[in-house]
Protein backbone atom coordinates (compact mmCIF):
# COMPACT_ATOMS: atom_id res chain seq x y z
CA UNK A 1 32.16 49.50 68.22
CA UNK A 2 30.77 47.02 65.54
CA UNK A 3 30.37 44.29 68.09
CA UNK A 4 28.56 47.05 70.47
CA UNK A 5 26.13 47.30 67.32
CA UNK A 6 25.86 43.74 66.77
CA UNK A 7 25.14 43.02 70.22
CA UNK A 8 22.51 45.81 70.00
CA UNK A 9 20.41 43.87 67.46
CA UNK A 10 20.81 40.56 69.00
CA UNK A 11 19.33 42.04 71.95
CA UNK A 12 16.26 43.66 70.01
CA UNK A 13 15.52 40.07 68.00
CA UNK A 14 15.61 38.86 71.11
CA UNK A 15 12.84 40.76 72.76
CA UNK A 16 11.18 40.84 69.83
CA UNK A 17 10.39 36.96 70.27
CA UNK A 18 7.57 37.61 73.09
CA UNK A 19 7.39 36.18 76.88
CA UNK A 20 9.41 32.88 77.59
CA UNK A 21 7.27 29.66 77.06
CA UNK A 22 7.23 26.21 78.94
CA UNK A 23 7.76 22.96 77.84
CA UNK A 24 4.74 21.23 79.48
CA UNK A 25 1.84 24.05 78.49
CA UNK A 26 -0.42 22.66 75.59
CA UNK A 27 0.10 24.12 72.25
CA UNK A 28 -3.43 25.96 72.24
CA UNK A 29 -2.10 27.32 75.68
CA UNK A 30 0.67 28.71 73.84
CA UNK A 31 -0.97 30.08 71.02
CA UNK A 32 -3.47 32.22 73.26
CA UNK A 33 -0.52 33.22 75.58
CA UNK A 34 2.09 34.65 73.35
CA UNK A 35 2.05 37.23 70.77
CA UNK A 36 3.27 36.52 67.59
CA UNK A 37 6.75 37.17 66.20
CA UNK A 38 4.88 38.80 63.07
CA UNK A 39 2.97 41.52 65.49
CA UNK A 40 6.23 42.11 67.98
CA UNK A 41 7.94 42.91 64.69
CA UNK A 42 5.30 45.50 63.61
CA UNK A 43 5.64 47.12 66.92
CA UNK A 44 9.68 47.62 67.02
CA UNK A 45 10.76 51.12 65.70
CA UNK A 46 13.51 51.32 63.06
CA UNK A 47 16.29 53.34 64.06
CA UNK A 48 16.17 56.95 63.18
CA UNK A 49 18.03 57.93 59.88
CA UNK A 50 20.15 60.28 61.70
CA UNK A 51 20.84 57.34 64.27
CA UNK A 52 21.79 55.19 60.99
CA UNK A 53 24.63 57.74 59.42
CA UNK A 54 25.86 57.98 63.06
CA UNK A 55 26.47 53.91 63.39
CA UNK A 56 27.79 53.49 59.78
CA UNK A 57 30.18 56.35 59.79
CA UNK A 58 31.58 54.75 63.50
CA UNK A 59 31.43 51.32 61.60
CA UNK A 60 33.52 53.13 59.45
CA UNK A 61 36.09 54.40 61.85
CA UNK A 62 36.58 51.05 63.33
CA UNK A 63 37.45 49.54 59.99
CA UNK A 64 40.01 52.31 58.84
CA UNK A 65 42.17 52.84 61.99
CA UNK A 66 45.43 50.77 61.92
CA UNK A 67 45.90 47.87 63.67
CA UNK A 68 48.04 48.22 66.95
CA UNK A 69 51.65 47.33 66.43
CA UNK A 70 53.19 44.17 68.38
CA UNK A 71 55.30 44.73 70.51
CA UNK A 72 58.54 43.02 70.90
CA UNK A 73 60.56 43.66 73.69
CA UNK A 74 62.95 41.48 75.15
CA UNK A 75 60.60 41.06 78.27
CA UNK A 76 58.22 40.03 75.87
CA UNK A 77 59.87 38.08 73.57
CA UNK A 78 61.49 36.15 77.14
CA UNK A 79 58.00 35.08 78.39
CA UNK A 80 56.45 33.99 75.40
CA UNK A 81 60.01 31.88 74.79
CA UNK A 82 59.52 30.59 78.55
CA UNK A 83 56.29 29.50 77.77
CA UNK A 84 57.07 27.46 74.87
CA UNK A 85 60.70 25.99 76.41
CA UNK A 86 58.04 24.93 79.26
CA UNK A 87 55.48 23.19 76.79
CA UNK A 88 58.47 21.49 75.25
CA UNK A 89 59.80 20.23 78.67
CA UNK A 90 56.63 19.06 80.05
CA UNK A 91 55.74 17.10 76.85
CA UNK A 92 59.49 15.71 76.59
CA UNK A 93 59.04 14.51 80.47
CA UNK A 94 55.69 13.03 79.70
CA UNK A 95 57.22 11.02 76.86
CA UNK A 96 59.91 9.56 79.31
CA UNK A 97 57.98 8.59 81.65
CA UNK A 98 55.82 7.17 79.41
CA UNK A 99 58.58 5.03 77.83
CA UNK A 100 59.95 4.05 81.06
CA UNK A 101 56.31 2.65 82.04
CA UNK A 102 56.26 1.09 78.39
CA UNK A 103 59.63 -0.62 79.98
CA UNK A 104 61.76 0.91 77.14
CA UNK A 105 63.77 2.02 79.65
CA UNK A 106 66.06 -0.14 82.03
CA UNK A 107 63.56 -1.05 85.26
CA UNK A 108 63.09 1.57 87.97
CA UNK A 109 64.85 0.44 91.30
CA UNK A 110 63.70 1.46 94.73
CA UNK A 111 65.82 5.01 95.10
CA UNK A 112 66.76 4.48 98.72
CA UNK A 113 69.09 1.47 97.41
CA UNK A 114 70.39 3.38 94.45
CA UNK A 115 74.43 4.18 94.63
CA UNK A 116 73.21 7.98 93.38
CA UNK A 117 70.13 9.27 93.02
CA UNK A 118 70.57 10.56 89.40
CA UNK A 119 72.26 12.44 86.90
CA UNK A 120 72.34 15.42 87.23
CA UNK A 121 74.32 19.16 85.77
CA UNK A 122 75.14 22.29 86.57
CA UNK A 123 74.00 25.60 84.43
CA UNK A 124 77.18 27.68 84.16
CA UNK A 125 75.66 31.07 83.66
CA UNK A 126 73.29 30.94 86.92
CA UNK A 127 75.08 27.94 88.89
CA UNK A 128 71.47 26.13 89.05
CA UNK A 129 71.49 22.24 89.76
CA UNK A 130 68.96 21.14 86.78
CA UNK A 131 67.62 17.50 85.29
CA UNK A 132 68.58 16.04 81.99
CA UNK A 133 65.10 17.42 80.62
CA UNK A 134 65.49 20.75 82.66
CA UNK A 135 69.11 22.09 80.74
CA UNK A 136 67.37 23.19 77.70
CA UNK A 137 64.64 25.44 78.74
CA UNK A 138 66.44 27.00 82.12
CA UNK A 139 69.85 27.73 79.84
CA UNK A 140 67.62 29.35 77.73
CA UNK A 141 66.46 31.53 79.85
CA UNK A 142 69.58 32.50 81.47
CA UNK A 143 70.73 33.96 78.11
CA UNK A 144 67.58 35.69 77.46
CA UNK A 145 68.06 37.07 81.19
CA UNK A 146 71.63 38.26 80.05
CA UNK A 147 70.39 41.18 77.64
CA UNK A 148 69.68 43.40 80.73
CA UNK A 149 73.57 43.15 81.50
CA UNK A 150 75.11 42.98 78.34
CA UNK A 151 73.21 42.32 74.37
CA UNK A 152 76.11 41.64 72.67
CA UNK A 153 77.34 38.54 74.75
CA UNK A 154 73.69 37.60 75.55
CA UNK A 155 73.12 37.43 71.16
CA UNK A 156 76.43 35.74 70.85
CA UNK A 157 75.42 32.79 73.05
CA UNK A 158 72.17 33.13 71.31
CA UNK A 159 73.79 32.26 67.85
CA UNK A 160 75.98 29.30 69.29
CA UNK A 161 73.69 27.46 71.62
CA UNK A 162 69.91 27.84 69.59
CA UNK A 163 71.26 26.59 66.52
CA UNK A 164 72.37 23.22 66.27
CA UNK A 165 73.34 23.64 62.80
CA UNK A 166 77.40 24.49 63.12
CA UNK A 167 78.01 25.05 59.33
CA UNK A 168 74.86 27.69 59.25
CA UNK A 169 76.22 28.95 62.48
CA UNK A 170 79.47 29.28 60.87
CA UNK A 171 78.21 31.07 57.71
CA UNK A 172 76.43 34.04 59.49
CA UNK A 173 79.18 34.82 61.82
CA UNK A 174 81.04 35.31 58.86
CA UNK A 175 78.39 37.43 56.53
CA UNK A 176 78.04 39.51 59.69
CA UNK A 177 81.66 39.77 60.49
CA UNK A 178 82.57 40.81 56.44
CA UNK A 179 79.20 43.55 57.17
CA UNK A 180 81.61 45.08 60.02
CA UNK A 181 84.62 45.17 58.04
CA UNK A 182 83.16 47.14 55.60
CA UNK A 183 81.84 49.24 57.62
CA UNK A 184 85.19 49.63 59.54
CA UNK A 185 87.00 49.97 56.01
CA UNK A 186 84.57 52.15 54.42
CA UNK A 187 82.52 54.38 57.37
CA UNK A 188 81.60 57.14 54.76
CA UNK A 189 80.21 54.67 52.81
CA UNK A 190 75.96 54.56 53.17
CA UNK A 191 75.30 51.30 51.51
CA UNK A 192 77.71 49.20 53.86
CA UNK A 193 75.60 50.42 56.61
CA UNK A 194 72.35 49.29 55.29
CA UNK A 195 70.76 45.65 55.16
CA UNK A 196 68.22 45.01 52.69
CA UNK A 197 66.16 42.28 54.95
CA UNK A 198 64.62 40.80 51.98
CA UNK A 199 68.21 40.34 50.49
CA UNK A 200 68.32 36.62 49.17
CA UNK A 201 72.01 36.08 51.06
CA UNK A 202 70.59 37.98 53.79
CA UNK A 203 67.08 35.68 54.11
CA UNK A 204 69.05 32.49 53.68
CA UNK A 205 71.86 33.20 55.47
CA UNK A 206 72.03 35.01 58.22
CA UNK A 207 67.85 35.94 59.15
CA UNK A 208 67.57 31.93 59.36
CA UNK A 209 70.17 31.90 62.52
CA UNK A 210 68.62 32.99 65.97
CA UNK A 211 70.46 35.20 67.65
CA UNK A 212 71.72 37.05 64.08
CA UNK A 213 69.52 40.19 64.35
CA UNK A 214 70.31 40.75 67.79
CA UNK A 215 73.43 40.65 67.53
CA UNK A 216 73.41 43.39 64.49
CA UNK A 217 71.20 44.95 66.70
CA UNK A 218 73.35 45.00 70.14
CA UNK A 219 75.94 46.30 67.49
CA UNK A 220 73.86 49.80 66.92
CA UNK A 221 71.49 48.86 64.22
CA UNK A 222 67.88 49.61 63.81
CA UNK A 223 65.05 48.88 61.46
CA UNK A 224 63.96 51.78 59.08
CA UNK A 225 61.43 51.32 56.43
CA UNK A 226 62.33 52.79 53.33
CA UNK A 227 60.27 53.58 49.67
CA UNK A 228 62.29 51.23 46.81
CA UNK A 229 62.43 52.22 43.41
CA UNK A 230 59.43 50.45 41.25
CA UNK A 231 57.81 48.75 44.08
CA UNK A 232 54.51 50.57 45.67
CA UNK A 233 54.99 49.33 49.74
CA UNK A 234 57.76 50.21 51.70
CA UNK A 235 60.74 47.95 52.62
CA UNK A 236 62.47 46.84 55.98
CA UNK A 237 66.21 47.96 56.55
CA UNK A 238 68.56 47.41 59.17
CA UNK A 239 70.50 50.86 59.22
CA UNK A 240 73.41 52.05 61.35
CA UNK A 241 73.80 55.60 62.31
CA UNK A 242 76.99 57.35 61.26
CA UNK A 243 79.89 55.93 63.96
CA UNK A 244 83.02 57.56 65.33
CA UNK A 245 86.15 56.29 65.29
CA UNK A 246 85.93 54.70 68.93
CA UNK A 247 82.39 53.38 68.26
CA UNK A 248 84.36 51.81 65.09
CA UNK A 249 86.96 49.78 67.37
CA UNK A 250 84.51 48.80 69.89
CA UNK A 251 82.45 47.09 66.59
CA UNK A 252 85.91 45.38 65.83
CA UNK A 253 85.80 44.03 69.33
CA UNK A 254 82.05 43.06 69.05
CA UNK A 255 82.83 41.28 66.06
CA UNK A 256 85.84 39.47 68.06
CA UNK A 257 83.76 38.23 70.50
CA UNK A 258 81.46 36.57 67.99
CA UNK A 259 84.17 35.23 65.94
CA UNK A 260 85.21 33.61 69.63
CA UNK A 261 81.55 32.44 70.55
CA UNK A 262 80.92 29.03 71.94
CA UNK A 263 77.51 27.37 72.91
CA UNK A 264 76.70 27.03 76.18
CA UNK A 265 76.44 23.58 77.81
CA UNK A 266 75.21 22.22 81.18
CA UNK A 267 78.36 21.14 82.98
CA UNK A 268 77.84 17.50 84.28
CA UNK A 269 77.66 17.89 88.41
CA UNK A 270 80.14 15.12 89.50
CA UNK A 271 78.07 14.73 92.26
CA UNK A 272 80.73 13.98 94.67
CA UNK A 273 80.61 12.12 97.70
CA UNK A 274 83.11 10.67 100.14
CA UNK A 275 82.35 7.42 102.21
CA UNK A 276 83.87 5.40 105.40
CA UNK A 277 85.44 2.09 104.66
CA UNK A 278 82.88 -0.57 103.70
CA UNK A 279 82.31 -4.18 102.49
CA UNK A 280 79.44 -2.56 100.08
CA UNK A 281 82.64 -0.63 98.01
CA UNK A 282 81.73 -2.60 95.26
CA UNK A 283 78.32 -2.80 95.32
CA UNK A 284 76.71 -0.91 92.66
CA UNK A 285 72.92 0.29 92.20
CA UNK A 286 72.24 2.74 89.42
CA UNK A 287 69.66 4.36 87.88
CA UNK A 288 68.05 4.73 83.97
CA UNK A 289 69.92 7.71 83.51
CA UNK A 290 73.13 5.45 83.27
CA UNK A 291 71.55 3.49 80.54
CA UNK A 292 71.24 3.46 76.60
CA UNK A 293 69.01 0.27 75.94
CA UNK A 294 66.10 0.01 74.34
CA UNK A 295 63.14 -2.45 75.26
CA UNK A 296 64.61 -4.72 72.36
CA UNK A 297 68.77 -4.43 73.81
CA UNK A 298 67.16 -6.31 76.94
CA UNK A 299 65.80 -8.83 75.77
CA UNK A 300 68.84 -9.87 74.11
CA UNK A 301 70.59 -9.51 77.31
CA UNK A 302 69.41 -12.92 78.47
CA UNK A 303 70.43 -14.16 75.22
CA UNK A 304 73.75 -13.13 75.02
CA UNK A 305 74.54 -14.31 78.61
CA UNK A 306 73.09 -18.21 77.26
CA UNK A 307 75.46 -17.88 74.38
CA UNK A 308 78.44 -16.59 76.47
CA UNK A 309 80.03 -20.05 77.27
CA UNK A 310 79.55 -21.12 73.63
CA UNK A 311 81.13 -17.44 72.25
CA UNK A 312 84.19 -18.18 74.65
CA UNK A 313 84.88 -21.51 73.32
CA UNK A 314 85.01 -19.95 69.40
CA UNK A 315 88.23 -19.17 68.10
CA UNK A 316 87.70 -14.98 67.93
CA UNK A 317 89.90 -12.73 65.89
CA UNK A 318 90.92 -9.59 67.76
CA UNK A 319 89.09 -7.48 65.48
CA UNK A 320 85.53 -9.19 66.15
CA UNK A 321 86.95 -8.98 69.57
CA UNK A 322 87.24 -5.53 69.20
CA UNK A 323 83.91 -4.83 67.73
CA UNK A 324 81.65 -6.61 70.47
CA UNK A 325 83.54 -4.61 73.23
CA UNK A 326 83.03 -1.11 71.38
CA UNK A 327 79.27 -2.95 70.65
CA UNK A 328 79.21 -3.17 74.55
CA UNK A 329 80.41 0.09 75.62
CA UNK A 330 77.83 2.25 73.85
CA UNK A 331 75.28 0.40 76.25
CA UNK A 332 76.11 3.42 78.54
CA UNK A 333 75.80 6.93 78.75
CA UNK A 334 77.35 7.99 82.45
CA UNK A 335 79.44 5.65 84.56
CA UNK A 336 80.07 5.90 88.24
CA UNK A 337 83.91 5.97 89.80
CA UNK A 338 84.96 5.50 93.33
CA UNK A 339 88.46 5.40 94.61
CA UNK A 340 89.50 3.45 97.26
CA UNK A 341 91.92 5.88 99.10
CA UNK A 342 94.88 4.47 101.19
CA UNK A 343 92.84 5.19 104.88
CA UNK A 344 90.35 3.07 103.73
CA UNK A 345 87.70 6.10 102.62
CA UNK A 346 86.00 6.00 99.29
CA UNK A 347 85.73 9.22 97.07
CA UNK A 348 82.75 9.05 93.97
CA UNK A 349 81.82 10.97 91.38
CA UNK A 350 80.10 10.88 87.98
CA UNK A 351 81.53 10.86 84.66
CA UNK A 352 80.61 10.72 80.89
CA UNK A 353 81.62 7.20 79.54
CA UNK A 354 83.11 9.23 77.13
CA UNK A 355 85.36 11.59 79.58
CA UNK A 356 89.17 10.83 78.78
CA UNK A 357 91.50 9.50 81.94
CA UNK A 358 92.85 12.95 82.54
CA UNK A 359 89.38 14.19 83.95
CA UNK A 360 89.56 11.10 86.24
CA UNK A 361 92.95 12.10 87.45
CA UNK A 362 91.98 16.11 87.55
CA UNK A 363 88.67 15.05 89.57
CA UNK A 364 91.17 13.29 91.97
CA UNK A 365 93.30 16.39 92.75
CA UNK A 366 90.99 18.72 93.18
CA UNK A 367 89.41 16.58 95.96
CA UNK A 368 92.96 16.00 97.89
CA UNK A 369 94.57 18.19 99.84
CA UNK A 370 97.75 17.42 98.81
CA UNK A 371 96.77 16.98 95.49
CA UNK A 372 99.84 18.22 93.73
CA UNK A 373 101.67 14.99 94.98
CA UNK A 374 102.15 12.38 92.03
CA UNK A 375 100.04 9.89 92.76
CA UNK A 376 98.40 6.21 90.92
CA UNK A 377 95.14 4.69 90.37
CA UNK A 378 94.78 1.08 90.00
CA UNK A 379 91.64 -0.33 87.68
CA UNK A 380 90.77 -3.62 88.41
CA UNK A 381 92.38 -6.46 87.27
CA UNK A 382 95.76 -4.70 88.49
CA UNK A 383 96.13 -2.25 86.33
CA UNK A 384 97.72 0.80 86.01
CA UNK A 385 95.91 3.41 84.28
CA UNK A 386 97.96 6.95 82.76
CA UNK A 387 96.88 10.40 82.95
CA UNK A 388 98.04 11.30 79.80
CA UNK A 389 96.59 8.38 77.68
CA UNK A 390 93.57 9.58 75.31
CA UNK A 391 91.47 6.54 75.50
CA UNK A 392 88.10 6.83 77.26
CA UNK A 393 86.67 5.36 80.44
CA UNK A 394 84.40 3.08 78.34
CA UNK A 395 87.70 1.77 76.55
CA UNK A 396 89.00 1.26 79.74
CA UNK A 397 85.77 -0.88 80.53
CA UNK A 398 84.95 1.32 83.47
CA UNK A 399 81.59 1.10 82.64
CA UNK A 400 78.82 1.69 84.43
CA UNK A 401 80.31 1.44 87.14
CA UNK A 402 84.05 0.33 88.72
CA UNK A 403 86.21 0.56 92.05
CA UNK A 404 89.57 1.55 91.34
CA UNK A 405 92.60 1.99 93.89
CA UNK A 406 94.76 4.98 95.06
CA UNK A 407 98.30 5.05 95.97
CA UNK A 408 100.86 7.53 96.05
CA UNK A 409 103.85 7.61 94.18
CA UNK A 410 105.95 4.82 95.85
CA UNK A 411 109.30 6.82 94.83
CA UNK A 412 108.33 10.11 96.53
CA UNK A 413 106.96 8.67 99.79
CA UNK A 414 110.10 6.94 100.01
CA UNK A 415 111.89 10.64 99.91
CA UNK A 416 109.09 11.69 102.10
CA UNK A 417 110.13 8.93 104.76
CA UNK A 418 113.73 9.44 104.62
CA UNK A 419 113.55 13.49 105.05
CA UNK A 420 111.36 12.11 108.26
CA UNK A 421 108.50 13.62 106.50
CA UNK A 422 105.06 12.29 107.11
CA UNK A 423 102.15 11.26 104.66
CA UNK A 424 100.34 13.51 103.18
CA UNK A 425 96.93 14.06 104.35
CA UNK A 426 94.13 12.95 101.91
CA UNK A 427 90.72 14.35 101.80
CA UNK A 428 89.68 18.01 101.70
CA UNK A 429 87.95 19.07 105.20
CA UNK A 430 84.65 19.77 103.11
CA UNK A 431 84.12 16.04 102.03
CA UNK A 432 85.47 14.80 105.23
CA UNK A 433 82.53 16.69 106.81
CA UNK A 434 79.81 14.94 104.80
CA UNK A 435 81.35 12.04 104.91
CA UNK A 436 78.93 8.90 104.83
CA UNK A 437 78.69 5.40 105.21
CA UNK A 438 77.47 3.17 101.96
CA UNK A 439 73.99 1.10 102.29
């Protein structure tokens, strides 16, 4: 209303400033042409004085009715969340690329010749096949999505996987989980079921956390303003209605679950291929992804290879040794495995440099079909590597990439040959069917 009066006078002063005037006519033109702003002014009739206490007392209206609350639904609160994930992502891929063309990055190579096209992972809660720079923002989402089905799991993932922070993490779970005890000890008792939200433990503890208020929400509850003794405006409360004794027990099941929470993490797709027999086994082409180096790392690439045949001929302890391999191994982030398999066929699949050797071996069963039979895989240089060792695939050097060799257990084909058994078949039927042949 107080912009439709404002707009209402611009309107008038604007009329009131005559005919419209050009740029080429001489000034005496003008002069003779257009009617003063002095005399348009004399002719313009002031409002009536009934028309005056009309506008002010709407002015006054306007000014005096309360603002409209905001809502904050989960709808809501999930598209304005999507929005800013989405700004995050788009400025996050913009700095990549920029850094790869600032050749920060290990060299793009052409991606028909790459071994694998990238790294890639897998979003548990929707199964979605998502980029490094894509996990964030679509795992986000799928927990947001998950309030429709269930709050209290949905605000429990919440609390683990937006907050980095594990110690804060760990703090709140257990404010909130004493809050339910009380409750569950005491249910007659009013002041166990009310949260001051301006409460200095409260603030700093447990408001800080994403996820916490939901949670206490999904839990039963709700915000209540309430008049406090010697201050003039109201105060926020979280309050929670009177509860039975089953609504009790399913709190001390809610509070279970939380107590049990665990962020959740893009699973790393293993990406896993099978290929015929080739010459090209141990031909590797990968891309950045694979890669931790930095512009400055390259460069002393080159350097390091010059000084190779001098650092050989030095008389090295084992722990410097040591130190230069670990140096080495944190050059890489993923590493690529394939398996030579007995008929000749090659199984791959990615891997965190970090992964221990009983992934490798896991990975292996699960793509045999008689993958319950004890079997071996060779590294090279001849060696024999052990499920049940804890070191790493980077301490193992398989990094960024290695061949290694499959055989079965030598003692239990031999029993398999003299029951006049025959070998076991190797490949599932669903790699077999995609089966390629390497570039």
């Amino acid at each position: 209303m107080k912009k439709f009066f404002d707009d209402i006078k611009k309107d008038i002063k604007f009329k009131s400033a005559g005919p419209g005037k050009k740029l080429t006519e001489e000034s005496r033109t003008k002069c003779e042409g257009a009617p003063s702003s002095t005399s348009a002014k004399q002719t313009r009739h002031a409002p009536t004085e009934g028309a005056q206490r009309a506008g002010a007392a709407a002015l006054a209206r306007i000014e005096q009715h309360p603002r409209p609350k905001v809502h904050t639904s989960q709808d809501h609160i999930r598209n304005q969340v999507k929005r800013e994930l989405e700004a995050e992502s788009a400025a996050l891929a913009g700095k990549e690329k920029a850094a790869t063309a600032e050749g920060s990055k290990v060299p793009m190579k052409d991606p028909i010749c790459l071994s694998v096209s990238g790294v890639y992972f897998t979003c548990p809660l929707t199964g979605a096949t998502l980029t490094k720079s894509e996990r964030e923002v679509h795992i986000k989402e799928a927990i947001l999505m998950r309030f429709e089905e269930d709050a209290v799991e949905a605000s429990v993932m919440m609390i683990y996987t937006f907050n980095k922070d594990k110690d804060k993490v760990k703090a709140a779970v257990d404010i909130i989980s004493k809050y339910v005890e009380n409750i569950c000890k005491c249910p007659e008792e009013e002041k166990y079921r009310k949260i001051k939200l301006s409460n200095k433990v409260f603030q700093e503890k447990v408001r800080s956390v994403e996820g916490s208020r939901e949670f206490l929400q999904a839990l039963g509850f709700i915000s209540i303003t309430f008049p406090v003794e010697g201050q003039e405006e109201e105060e926020e409360f979280l309050v929670l209605p009177e509860q039975s004794p089953d609504a009790l027990e399913l709190m001390k099941e809610r509070r279970d679950r939380l107590q049990r929470g665990e962020p959740v993490r893009a699973q790393l797709d293993r990406q896993t291929q099978a290929f015929r027999p080739s010459p090209n086994a141990q031909r590797f082409e990968l891309p950045p992804e694979f890669y931790n180096l930095t512009s400055e790392e390259l460069k002393k690439e080159q350097q390091q290879r010059s000084d190779l045949v001098e650092k050989n001929a030095m008389l090295r302890t084992k722990a410097m040794r040591e130190k230069e391999e670990q140096r080495e191994r944190r050059k890489y982030n993923y590493t690529l495995l394939r398996i030579r398999l007995p008929d000749g066929n090659l199984l791959q699949g990615t891997f965190y440099a970090w992964d221990r050797m009983s992934v490798l071996f896991e990975f292996v069963r699960d793509s045999l079909v008689d993958g319950w039979q004890p079997f071996e895989l060779i590294a090279p240089g001849g060696q024999k590597l052990q499920e049940a060792e804890e070191a790493a695939l980077a301490e193992r050097n398989l990094v960024p990439a290695a061949l290694l060799t499959f055989a079965w257990d030598p003692a239990v084909q031999a029993d398999i040959a003299a029951a006049g058994g025959k070998s076991p078949t190797l490949l599932k039927p669903e790699l077999l069917e995609t089966i390629n042949t390497l570039n």
